[in-house]
Protein backbone atom coordinates (compact mmCIF):
# COMPACT_ATOMS: atom_id res chain seq x y z
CA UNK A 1 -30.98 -13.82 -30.19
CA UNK A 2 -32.50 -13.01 -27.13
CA UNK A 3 -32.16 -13.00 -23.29
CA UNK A 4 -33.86 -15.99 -22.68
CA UNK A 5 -31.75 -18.28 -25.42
CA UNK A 6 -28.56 -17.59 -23.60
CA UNK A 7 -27.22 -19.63 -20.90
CA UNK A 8 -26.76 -19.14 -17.60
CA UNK A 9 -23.24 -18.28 -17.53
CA UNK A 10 -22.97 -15.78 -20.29
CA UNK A 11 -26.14 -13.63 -18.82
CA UNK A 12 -24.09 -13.59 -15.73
CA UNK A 13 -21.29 -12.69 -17.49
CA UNK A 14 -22.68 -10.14 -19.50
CA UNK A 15 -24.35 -8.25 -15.96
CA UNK A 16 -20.82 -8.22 -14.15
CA UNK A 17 -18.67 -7.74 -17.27
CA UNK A 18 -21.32 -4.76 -18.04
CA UNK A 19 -20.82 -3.25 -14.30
CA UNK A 20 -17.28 -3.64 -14.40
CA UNK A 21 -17.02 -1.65 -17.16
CA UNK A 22 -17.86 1.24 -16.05
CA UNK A 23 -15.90 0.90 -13.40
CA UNK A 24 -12.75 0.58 -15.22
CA UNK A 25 -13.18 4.29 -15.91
CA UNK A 26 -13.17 5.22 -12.02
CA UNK A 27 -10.44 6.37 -10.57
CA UNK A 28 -8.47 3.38 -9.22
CA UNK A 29 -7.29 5.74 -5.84
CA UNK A 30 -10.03 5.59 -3.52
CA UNK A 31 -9.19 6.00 -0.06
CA UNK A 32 -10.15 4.51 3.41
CA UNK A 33 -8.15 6.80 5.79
CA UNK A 34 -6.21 10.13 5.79
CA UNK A 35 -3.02 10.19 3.87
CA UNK A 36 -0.02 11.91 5.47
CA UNK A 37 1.27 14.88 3.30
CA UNK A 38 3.82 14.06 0.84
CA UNK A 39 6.92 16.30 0.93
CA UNK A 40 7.46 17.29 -2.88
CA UNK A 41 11.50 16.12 -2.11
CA UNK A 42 10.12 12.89 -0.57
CA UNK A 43 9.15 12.32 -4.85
CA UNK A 44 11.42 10.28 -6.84
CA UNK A 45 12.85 12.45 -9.84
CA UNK A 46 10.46 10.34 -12.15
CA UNK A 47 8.14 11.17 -10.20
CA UNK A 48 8.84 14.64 -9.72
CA UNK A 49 9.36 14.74 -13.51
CA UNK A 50 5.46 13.57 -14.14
CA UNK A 51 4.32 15.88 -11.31
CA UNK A 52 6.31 19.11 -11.86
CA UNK A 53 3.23 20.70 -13.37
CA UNK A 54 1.80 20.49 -9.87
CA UNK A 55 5.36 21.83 -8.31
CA UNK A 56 4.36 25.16 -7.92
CA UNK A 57 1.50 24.45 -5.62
CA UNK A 58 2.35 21.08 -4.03
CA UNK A 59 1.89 22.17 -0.36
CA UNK A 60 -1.48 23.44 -1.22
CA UNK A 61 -3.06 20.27 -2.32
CA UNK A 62 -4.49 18.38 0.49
CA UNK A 63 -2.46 15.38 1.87
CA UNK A 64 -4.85 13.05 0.04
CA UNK A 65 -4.43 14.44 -2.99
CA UNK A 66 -0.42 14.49 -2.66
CA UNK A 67 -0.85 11.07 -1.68
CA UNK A 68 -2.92 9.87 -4.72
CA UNK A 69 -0.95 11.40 -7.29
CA UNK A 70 2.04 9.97 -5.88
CA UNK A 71 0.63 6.65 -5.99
CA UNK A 72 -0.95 7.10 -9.46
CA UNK A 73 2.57 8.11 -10.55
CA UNK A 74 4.14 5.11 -9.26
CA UNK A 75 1.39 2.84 -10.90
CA UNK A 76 2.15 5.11 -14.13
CA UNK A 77 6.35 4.61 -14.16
CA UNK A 78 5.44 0.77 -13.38
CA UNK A 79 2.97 0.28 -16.48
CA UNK A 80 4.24 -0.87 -19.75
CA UNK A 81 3.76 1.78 -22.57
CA UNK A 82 0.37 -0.55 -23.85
CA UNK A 83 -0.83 -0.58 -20.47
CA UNK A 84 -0.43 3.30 -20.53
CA UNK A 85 -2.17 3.63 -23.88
CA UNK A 86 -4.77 1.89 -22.23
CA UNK A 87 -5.07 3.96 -19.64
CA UNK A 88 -4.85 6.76 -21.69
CA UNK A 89 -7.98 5.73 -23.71
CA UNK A 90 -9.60 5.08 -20.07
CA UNK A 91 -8.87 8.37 -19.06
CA UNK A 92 -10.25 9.95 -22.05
CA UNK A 93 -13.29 8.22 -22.10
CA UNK A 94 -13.88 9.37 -18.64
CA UNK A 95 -13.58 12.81 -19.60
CA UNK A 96 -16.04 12.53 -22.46
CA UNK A 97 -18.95 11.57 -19.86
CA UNK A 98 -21.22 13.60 -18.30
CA UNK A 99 -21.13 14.64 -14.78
CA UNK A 100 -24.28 12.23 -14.31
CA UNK A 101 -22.87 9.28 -15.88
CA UNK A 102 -19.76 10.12 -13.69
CA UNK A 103 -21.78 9.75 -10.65
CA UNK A 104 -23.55 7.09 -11.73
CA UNK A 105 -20.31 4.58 -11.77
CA UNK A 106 -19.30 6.57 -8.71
CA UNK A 107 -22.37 5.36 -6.80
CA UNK A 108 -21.82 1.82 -8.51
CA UNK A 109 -18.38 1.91 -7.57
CA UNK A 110 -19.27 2.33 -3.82
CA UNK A 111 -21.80 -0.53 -4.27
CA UNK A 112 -19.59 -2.52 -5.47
CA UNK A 113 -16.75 -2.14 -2.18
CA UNK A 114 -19.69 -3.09 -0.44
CA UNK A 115 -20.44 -6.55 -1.87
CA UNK A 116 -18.60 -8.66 0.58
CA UNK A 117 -14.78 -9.97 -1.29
CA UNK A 118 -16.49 -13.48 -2.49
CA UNK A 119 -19.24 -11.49 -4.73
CA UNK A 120 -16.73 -9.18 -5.27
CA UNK A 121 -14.23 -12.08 -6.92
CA UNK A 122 -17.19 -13.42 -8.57
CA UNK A 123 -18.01 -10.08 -10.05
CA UNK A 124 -14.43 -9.97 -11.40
CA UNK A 125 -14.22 -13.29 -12.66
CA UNK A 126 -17.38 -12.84 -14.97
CA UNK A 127 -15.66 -9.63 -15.78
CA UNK A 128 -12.87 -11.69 -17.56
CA UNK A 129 -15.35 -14.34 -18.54
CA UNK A 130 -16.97 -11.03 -20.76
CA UNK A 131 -13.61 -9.80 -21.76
CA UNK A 132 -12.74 -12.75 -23.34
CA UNK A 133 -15.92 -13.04 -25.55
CA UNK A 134 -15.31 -11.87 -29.30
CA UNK A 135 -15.93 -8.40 -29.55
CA UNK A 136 -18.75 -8.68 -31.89
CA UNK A 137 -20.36 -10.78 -29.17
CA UNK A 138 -19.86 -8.26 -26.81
CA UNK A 139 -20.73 -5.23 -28.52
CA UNK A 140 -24.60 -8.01 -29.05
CA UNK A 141 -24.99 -8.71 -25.47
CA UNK A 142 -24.33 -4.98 -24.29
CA UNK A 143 -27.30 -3.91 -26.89
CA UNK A 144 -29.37 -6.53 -25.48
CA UNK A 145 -28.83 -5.12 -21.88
CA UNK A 146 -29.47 -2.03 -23.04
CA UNK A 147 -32.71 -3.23 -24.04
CA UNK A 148 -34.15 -4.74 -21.32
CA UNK A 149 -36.17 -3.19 -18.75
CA UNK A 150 -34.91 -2.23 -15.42
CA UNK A 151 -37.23 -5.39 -13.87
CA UNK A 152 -35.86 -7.69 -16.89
CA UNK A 153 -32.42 -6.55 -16.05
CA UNK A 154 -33.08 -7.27 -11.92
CA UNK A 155 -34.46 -10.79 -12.85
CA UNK A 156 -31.14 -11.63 -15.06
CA UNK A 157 -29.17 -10.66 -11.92
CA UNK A 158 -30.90 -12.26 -9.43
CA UNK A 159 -31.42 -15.35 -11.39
CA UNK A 160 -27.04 -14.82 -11.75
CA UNK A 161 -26.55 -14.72 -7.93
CA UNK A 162 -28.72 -17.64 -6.99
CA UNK A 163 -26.91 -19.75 -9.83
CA UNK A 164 -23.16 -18.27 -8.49
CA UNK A 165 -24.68 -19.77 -4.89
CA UNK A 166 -25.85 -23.15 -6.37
CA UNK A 167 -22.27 -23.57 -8.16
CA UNK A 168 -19.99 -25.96 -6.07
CA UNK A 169 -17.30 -24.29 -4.58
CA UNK A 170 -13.70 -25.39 -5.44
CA UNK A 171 -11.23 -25.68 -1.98
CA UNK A 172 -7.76 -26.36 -3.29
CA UNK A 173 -6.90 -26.86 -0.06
CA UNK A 174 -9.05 -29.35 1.22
């Protein structure tokens, strides 16, 4: 199989679900604006309990920092224990790469908050389009990305983004 045998829809798929990822090994607490400084008795005691190996120096860390691990412990008590397994894996897998590849999906992270919120929706909803493939066809279309050549690759996605601007659009509303 090859590039050129597969529709329309699954090449587009396979570009976003490829970028996204990546970026499902970022860290989901990227910040706009100063955080105000968390007092460590402002913590829940679940919370605290998650945190306590940071109790020592707490009112060192900079208020971002208390901020975002505050918020990722929230996120944490909220997730079922599959959806912490799964972020387990995530997190591990982030570890394993290099400091390039890190800043790699960084930058594509920061790329991506730029695409205005429509590309960004479309980006996520070939994401799930991908997800849903059977892994086997996954695991064929990733090889064949990896394959192509960086101007193959920018032809796939531009041919993508003028087919996501042909597509009608569908107003529930109107």
């Amino acid at each position: 199989m090859n590039w050129s045998t597969l529709t329309r829809p699954i090449r587009a798929t396979v570009v976003a679900g490829l970028a996204l990822c990546v970026l499902a090994a970022m860290p989901a607490h990227a910040q706009q604006a100063p955080s105000p400084a968390v007092d460590w008795s402002q913590l829940r005691p679940q919370q605290r309990e998650l945190l306590q190996k940071y109790q020592g120096n707490w009112s060192q860390l900079t208020p971002e920092r208390q901020a975002a691990l505050a918020k990722g412990s929230d996120r944490w008590l909220s997730m079922s224990p599959e959806q912490r397994g799964q972020a387990k894996d995530r997190f591990e897998h982030w570890k394993a790469l290099s400091p390039d590849q890190r800043q790699q999906i960084r930058e594509r992270y920061r790329n991506f908050q730029k695409l205005p919120p429509e590309q960004q929706q479309h980006v996520r909803e070939n994401f799930q389009r991908f997800r849903q493939l059977p892994p086997a066809q996954r695991q064929r279309l990733r090889e064949q990305w990896r394959q192509m050549t960086p101007e193959q690759r920018k032809a796939l996605r531009d041919r993508a983004h003028a087919t996501h601007k042909a597509l009608p659009r569908h107003n529930p509303g109107g």
